[in-house]
N, C-alpha and C. Protein backbone atom coordinates (compact mmCIF):
# COMPACT_ATOMS: atom_id res chain seq x y z
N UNK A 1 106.91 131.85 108.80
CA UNK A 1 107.04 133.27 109.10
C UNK A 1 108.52 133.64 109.09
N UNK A 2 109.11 134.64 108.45
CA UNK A 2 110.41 135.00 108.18
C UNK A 2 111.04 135.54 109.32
N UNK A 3 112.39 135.62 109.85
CA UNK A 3 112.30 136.16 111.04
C UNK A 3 113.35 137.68 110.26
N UNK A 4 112.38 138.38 111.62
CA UNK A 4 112.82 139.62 110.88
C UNK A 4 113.64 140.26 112.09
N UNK A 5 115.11 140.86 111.83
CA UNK A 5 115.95 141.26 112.69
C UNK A 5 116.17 142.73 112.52
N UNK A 6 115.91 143.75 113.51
CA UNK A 6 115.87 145.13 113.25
C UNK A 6 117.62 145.76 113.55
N UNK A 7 118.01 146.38 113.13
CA UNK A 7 119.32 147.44 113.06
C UNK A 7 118.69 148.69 113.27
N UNK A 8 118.60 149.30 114.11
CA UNK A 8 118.15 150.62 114.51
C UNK A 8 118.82 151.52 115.24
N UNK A 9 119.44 152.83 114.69
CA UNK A 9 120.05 154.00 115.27
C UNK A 9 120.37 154.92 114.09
N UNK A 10 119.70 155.62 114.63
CA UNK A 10 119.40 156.91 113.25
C UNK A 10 120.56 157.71 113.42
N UNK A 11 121.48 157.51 113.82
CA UNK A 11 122.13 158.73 113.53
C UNK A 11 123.23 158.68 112.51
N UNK A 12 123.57 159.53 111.19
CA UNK A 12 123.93 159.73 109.90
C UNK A 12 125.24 158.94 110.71
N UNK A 13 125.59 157.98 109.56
CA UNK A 13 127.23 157.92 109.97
C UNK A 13 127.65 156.93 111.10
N UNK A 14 126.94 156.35 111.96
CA UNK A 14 127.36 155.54 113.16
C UNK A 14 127.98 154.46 113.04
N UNK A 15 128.28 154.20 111.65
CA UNK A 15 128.93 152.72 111.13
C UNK A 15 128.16 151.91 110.97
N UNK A 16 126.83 152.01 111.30
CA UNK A 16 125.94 150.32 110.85
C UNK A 16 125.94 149.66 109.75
N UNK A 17 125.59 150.65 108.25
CA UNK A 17 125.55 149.68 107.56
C UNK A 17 126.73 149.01 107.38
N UNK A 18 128.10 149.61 107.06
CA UNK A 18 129.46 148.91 106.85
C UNK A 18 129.75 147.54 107.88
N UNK A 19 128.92 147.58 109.60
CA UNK A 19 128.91 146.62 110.36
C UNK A 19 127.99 145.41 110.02
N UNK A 20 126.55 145.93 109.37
CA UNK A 20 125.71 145.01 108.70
C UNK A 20 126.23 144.25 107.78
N UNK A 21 126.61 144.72 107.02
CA UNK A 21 127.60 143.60 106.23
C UNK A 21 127.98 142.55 106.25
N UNK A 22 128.65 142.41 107.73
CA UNK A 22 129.29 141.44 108.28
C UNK A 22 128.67 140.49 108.65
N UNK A 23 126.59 141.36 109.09
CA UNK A 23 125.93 140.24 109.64
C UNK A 23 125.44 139.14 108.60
N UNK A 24 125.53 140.07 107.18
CA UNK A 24 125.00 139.27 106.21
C UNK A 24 126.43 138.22 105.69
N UNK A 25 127.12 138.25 105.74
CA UNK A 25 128.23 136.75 105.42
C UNK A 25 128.37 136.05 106.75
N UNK A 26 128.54 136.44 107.76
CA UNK A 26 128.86 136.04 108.83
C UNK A 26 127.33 134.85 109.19
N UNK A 27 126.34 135.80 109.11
CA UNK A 27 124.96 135.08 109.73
C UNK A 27 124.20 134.67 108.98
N UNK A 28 124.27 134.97 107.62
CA UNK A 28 123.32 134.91 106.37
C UNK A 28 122.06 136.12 106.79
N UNK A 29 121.86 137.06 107.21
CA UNK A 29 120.89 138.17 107.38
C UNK A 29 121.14 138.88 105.92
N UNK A 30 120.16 139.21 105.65
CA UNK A 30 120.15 140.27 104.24
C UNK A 30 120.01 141.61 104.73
N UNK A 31 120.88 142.37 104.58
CA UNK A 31 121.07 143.94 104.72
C UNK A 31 119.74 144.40 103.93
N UNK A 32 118.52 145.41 104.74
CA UNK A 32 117.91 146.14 103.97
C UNK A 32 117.89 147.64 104.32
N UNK A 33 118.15 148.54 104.05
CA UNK A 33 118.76 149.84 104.66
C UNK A 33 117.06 150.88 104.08
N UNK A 34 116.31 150.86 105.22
CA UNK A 34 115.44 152.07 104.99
C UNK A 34 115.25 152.64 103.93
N UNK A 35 117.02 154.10 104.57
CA UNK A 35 117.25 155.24 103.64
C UNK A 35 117.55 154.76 102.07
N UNK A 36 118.32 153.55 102.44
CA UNK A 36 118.89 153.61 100.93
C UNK A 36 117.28 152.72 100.03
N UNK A 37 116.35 152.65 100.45
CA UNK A 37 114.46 152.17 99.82
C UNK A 37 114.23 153.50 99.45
N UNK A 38 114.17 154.55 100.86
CA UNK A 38 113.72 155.84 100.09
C UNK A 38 114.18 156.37 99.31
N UNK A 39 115.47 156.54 99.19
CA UNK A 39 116.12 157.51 98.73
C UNK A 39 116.29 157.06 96.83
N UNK A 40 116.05 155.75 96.73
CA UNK A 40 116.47 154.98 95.35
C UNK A 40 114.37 155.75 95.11
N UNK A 41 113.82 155.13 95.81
CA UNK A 41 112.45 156.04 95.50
C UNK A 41 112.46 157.02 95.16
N UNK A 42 112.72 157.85 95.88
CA UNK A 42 112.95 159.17 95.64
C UNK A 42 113.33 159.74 93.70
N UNK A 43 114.24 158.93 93.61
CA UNK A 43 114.98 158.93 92.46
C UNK A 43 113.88 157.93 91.24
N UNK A 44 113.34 157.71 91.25
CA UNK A 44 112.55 157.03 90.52
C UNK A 44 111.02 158.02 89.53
N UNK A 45 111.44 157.98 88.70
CA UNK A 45 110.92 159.33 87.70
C UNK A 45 109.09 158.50 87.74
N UNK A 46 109.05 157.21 88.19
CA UNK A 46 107.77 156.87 87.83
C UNK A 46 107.15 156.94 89.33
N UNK A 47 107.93 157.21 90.23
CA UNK A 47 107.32 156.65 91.70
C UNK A 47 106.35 158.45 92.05
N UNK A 48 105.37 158.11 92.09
CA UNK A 48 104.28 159.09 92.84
C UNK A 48 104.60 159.93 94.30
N UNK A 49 106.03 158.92 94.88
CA UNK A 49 106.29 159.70 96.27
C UNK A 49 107.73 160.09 95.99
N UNK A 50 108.67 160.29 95.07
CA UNK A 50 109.82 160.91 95.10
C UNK A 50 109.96 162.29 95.41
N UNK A 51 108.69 163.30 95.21
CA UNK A 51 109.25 164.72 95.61
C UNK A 51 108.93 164.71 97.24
N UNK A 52 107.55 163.83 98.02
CA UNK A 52 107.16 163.88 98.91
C UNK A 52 108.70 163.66 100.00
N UNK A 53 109.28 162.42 99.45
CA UNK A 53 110.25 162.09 99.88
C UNK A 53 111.30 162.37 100.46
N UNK A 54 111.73 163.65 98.95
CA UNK A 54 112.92 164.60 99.28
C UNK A 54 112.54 165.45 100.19
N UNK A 55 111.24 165.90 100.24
CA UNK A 55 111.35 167.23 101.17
C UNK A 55 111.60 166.07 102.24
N UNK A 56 111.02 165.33 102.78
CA UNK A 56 110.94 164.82 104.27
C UNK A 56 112.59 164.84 104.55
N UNK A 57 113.26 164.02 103.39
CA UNK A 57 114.69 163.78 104.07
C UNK A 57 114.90 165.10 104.30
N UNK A 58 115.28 166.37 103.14
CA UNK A 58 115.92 166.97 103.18
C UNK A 58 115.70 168.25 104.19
N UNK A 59 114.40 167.92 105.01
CA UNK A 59 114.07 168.78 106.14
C UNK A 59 114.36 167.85 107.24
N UNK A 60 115.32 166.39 107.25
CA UNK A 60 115.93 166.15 108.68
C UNK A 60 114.68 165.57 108.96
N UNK A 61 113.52 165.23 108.78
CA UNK A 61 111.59 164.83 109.16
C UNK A 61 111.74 163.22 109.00
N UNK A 62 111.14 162.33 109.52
CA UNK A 62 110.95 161.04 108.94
C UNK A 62 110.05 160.92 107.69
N UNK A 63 109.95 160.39 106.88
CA UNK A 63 108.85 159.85 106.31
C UNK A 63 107.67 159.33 106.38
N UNK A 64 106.47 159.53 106.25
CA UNK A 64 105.18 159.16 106.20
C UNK A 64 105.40 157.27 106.57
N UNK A 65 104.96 156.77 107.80
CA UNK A 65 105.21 155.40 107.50
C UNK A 65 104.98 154.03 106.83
N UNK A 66 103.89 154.76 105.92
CA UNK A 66 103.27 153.91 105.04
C UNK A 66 103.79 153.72 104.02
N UNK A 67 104.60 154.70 103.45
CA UNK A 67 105.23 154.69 102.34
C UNK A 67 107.00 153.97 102.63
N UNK A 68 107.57 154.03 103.82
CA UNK A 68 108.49 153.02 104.21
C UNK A 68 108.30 151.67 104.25
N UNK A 69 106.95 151.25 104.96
CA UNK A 69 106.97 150.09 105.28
C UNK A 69 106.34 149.14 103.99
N UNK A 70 105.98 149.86 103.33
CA UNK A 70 105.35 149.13 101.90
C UNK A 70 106.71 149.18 101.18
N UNK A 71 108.09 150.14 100.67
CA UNK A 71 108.77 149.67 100.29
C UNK A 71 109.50 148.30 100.94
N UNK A 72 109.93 148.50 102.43
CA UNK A 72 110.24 147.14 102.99
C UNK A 72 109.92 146.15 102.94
N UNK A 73 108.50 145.73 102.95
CA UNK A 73 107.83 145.02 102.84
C UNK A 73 107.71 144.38 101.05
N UNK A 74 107.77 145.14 100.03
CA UNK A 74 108.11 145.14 98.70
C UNK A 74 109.50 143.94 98.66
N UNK A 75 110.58 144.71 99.13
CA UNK A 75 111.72 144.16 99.04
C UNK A 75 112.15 142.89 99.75
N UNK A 76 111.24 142.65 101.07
CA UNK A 76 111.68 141.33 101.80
C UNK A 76 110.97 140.52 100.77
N UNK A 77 109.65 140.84 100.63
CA UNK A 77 108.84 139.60 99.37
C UNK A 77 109.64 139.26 98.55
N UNK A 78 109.99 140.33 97.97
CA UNK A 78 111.04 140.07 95.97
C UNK A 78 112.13 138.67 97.32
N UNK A 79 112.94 139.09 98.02
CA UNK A 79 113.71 138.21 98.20
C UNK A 79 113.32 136.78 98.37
N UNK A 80 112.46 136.62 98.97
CA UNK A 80 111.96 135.65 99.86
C UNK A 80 111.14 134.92 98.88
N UNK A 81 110.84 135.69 97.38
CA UNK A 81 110.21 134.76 96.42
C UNK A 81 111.19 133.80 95.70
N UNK A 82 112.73 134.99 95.38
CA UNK A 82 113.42 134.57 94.83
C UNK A 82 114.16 133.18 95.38
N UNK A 83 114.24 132.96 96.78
CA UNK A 83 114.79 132.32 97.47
C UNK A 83 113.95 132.24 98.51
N UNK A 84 113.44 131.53 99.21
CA UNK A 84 112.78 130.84 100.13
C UNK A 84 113.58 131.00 101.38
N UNK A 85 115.10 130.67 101.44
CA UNK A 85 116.35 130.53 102.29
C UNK A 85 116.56 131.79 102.60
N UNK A 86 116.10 132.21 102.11
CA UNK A 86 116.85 134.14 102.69
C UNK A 86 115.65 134.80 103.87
N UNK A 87 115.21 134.42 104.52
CA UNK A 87 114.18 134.65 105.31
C UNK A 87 114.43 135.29 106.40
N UNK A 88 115.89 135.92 106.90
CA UNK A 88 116.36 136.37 108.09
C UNK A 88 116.97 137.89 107.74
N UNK A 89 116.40 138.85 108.20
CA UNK A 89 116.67 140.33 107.66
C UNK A 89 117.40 141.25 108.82
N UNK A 90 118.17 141.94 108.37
CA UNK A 90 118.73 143.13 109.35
C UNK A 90 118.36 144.66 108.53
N UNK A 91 117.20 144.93 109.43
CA UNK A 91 116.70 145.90 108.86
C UNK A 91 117.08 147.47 109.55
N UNK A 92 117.82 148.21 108.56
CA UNK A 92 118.70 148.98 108.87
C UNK A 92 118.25 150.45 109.24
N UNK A 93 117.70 151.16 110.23
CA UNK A 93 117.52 152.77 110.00
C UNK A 93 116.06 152.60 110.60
N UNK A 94 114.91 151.55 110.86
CA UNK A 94 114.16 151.25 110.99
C UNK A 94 113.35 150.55 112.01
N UNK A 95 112.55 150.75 113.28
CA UNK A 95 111.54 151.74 113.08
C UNK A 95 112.24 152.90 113.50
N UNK A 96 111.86 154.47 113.42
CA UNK A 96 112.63 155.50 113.44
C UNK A 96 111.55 156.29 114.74
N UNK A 97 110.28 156.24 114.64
CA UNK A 97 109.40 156.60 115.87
C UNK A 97 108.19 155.40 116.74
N UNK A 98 107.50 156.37 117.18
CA UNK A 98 106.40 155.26 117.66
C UNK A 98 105.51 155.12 116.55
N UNK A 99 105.23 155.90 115.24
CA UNK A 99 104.42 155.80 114.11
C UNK A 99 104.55 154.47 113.78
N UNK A 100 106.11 154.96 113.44
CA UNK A 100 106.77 153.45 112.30
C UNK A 100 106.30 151.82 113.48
N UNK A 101 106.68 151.97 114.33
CA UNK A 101 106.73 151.08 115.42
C UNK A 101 105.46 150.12 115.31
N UNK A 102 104.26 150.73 115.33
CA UNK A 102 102.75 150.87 115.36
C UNK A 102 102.36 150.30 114.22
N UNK A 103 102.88 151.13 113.02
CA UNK A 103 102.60 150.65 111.13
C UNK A 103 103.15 149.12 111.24
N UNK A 104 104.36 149.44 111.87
CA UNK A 104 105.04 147.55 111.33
C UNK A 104 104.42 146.27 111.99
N UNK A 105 104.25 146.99 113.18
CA UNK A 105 103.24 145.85 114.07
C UNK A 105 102.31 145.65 113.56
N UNK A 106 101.46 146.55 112.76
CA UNK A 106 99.82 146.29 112.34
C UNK A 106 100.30 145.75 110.60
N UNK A 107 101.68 145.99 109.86
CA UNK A 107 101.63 145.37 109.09
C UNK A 107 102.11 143.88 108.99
N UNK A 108 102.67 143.76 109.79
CA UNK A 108 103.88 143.11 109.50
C UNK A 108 103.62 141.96 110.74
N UNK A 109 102.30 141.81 111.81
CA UNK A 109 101.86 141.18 113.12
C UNK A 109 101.85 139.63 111.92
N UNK A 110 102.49 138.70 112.45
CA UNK A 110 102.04 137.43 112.14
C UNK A 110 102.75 136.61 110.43
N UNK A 111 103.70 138.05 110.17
CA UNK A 111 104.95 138.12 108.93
C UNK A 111 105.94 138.09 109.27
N UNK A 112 106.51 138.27 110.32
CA UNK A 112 107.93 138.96 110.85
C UNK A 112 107.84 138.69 112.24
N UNK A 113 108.59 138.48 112.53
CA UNK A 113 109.23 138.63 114.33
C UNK A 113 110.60 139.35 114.88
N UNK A 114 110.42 140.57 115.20
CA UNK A 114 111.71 141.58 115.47
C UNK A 114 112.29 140.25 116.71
N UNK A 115 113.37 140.06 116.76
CA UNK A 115 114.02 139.01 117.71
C UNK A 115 115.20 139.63 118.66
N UNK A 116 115.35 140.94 117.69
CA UNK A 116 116.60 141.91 118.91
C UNK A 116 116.48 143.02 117.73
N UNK A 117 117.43 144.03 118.75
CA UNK A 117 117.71 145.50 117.71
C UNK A 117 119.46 145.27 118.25
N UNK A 118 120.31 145.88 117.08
CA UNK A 118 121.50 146.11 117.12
C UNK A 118 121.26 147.87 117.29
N UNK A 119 121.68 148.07 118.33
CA UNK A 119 121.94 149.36 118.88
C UNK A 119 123.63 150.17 118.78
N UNK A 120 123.57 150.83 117.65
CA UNK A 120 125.32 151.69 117.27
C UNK A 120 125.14 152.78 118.12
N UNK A 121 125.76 152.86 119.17
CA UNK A 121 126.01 154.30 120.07
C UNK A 121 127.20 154.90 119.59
N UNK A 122 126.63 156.06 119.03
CA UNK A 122 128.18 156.92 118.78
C UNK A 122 127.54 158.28 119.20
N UNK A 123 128.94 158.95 119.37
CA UNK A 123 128.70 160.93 119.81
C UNK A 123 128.51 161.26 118.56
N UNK A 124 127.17 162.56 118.90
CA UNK A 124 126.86 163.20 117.82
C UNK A 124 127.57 163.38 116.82
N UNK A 125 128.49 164.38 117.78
CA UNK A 125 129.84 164.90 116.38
C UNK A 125 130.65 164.25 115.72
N UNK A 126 130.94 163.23 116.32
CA UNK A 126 131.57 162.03 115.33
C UNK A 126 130.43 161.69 114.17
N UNK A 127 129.56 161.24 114.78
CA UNK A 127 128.56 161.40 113.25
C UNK A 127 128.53 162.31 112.50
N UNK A 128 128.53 163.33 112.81
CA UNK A 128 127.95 164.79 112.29
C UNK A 128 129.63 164.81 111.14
N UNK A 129 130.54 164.71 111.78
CA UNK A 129 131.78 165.06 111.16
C UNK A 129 132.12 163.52 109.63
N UNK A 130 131.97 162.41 110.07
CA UNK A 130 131.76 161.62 109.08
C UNK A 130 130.60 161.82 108.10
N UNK A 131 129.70 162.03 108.31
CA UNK A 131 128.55 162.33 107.35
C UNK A 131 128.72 163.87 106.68
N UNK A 132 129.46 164.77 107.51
CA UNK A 132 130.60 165.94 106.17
C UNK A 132 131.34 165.32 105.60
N UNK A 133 132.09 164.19 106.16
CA UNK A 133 133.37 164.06 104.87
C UNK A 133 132.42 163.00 103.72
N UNK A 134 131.67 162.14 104.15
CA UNK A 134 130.80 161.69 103.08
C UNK A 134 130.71 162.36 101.85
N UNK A 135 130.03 163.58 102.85
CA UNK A 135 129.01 164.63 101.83
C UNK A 135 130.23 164.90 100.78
N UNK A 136 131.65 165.08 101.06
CA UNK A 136 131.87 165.65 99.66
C UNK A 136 131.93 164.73 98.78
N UNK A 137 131.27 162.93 98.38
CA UNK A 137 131.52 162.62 97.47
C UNK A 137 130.36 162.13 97.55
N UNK A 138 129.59 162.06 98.13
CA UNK A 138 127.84 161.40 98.22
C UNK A 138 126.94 162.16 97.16
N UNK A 139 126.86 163.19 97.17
CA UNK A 139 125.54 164.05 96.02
C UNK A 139 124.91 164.22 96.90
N UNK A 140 124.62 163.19 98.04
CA UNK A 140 123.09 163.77 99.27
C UNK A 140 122.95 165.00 99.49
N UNK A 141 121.46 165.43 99.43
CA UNK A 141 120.84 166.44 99.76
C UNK A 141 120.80 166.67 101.31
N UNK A 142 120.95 165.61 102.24
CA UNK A 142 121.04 165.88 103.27
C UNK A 142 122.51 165.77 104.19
N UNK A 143 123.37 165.66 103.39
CA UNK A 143 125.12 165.54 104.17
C UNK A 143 125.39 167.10 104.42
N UNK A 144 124.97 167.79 105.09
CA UNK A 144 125.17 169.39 105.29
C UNK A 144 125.01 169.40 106.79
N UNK A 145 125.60 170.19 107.46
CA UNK A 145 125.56 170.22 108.71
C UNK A 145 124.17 171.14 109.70
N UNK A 146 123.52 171.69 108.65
CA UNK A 146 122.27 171.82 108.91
C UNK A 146 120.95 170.83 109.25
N UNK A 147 120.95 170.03 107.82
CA UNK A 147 120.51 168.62 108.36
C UNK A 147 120.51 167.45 108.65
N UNK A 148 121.87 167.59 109.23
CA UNK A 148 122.36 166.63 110.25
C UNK A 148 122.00 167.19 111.91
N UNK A 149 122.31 168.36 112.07
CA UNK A 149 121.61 168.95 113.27
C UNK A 149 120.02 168.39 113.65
N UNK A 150 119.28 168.80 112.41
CA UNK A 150 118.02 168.63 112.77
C UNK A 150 117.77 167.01 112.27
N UNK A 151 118.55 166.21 111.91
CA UNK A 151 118.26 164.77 111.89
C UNK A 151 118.54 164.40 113.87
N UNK A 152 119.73 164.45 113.91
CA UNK A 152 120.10 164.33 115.26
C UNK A 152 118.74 164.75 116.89
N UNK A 153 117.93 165.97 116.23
CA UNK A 153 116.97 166.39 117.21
C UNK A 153 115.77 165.13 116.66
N UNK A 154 115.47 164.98 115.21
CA UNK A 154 114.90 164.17 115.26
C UNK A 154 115.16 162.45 116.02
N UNK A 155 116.25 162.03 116.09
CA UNK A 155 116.52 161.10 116.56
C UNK A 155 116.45 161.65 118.04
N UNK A 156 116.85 162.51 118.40
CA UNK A 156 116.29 161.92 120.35
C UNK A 156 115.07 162.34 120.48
N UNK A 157 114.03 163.00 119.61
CA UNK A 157 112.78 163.19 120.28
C UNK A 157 111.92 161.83 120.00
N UNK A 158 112.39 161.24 118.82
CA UNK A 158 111.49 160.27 117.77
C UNK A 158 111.95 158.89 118.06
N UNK A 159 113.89 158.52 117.94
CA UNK A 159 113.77 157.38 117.51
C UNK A 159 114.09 157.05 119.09
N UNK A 160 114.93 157.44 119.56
CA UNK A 160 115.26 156.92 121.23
C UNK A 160 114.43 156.22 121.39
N UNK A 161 112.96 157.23 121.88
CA UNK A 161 111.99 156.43 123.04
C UNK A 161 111.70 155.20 121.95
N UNK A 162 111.72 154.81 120.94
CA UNK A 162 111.61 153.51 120.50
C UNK A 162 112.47 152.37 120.54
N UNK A 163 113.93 152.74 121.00
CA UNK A 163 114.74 152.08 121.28
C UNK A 163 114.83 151.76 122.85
N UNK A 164 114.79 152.71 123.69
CA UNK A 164 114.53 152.55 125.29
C UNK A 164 113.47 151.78 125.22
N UNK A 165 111.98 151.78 124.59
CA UNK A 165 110.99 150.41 124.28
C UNK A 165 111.83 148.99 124.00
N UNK A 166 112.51 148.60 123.35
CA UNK A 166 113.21 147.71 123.16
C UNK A 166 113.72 147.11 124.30
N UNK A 167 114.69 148.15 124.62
CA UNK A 167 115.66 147.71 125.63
C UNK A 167 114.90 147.32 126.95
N UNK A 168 113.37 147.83 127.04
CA UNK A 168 112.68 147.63 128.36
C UNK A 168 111.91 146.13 127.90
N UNK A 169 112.09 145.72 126.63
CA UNK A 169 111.96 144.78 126.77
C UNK A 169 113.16 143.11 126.34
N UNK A 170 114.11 143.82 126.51
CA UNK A 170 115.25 142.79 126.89
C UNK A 170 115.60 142.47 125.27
N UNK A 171 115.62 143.36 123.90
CA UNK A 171 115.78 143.51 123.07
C UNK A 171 117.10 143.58 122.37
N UNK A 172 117.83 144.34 123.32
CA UNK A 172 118.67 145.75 122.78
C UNK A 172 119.84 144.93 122.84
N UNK A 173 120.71 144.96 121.77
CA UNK A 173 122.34 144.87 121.89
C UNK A 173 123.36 146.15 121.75
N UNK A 174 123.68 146.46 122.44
CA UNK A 174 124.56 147.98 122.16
C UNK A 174 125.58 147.47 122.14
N UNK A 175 126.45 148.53 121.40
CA UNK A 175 127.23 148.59 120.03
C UNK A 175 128.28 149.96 120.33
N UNK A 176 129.62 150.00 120.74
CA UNK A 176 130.42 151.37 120.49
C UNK A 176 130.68 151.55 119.08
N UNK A 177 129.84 152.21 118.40
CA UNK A 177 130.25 152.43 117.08
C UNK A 177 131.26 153.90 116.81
N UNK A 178 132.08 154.39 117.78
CA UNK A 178 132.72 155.56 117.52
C UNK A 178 133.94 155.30 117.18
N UNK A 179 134.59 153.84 117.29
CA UNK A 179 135.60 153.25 116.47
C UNK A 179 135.41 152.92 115.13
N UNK A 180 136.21 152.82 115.12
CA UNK A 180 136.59 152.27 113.04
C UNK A 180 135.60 150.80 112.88
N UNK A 181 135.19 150.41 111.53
CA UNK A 181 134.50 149.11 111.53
C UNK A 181 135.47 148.48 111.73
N UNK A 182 136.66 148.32 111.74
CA UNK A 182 137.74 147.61 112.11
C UNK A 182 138.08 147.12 113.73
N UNK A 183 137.75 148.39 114.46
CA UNK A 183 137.99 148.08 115.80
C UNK A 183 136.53 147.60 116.37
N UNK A 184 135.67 147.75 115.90
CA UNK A 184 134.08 147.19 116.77
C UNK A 184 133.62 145.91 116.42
N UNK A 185 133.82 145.28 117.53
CA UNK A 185 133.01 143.89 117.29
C UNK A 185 131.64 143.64 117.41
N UNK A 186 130.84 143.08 116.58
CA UNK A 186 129.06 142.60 116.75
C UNK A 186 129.22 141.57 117.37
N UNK A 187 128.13 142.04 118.42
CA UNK A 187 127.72 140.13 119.62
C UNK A 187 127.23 139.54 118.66
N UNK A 188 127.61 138.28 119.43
CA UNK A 188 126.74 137.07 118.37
C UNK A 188 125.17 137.50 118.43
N UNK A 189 125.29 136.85 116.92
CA UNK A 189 123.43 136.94 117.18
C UNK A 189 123.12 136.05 116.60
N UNK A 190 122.15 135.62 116.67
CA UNK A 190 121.41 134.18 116.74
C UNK A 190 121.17 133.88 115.39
């Protein structure tokens, strides 16, 4: 059974993936980033859910969780065929509510073992303000300060209480991500 390591904090910009990085040379974890499954979906002229897609991002909404967790699930296989050794994942942006939470457990019960969440705490507006300067060289449909607002409401109504779940169960590593990837250090992880 692969062990599967979650990265979870939705908010645009908090530094994770650039910190994930580190987990993957440092720990051997393979970076798999959600957004960047949907969003390459999205873009895919043959995929059946690319317009479904855009609206969800680009209304700040999560995605349907079936259609996340089957790309994830897509992509840990391809690895794990290719290589046997790559079996340890930092899965980035993901679960985002109690839906997703629920889908991965019922898919993923007896495939995977979440073993901790890396928790990036940063202030809104520091996100909000990095994910503008992004936007002017990203193309994203969603780097606008409109839906970043309503990503941000989605994250405390949706993803929190799935992270306070975590942490109530002795999960959680928090993370000051409002420094530079330069100044924030990741706890060890196993």
């Amino acid at each position: 059974m692969p062990l599967c390591d979650v990265v979870t904090r939705w908010l645009p910009q908090d530094g994770r993936q650039g910190r994930a990085a580190l987990g993957d040379q440092k720990y051997g974890y393979t970076h798999l980033s959600a957004g960047e499954l949907l969003r390459d979906e999205r873009k895919n002229p043959d995929s059946q859910y690319g317009e479904l897609i855009e609206k969800y991002i680009k209304d700040g909404k999560i995605v349907p969780v079936e259609i996340t967790i089957s790309l994830l699930k897509r992509e840990m296989d391809q690895i794990m065929a290719a290589n046997t050794q790559k079996n340890k994942f930092l899965i980035d942006g993901f679960p985002r509510n109690e839906d997703n939470l629920q889908g991965w457990n019922k898919t993923m019960d007896g495939k995977a073992d979440v073993s901790f969440v890396l928790f990036f705490d940063c202030d809104n507006e520091i996100c909000i303000e990095r994910c503008l300067e992004r936007g002017k060289s990203s193309g994203r449909s969603d780097d606008n300060r409109e839906s970043l607002e309503k990503r941000i409401q989605t994250y405390l109504q949706s993803t929190k209480p799935v992270i306070d779940l975590y942490e109530e169960m002795g999960k959680v590593k928090k993370i000051d991500a409002s420094k530079s990837v330069d100044e924030v250090s990741i706890p060890l992880l196993p």
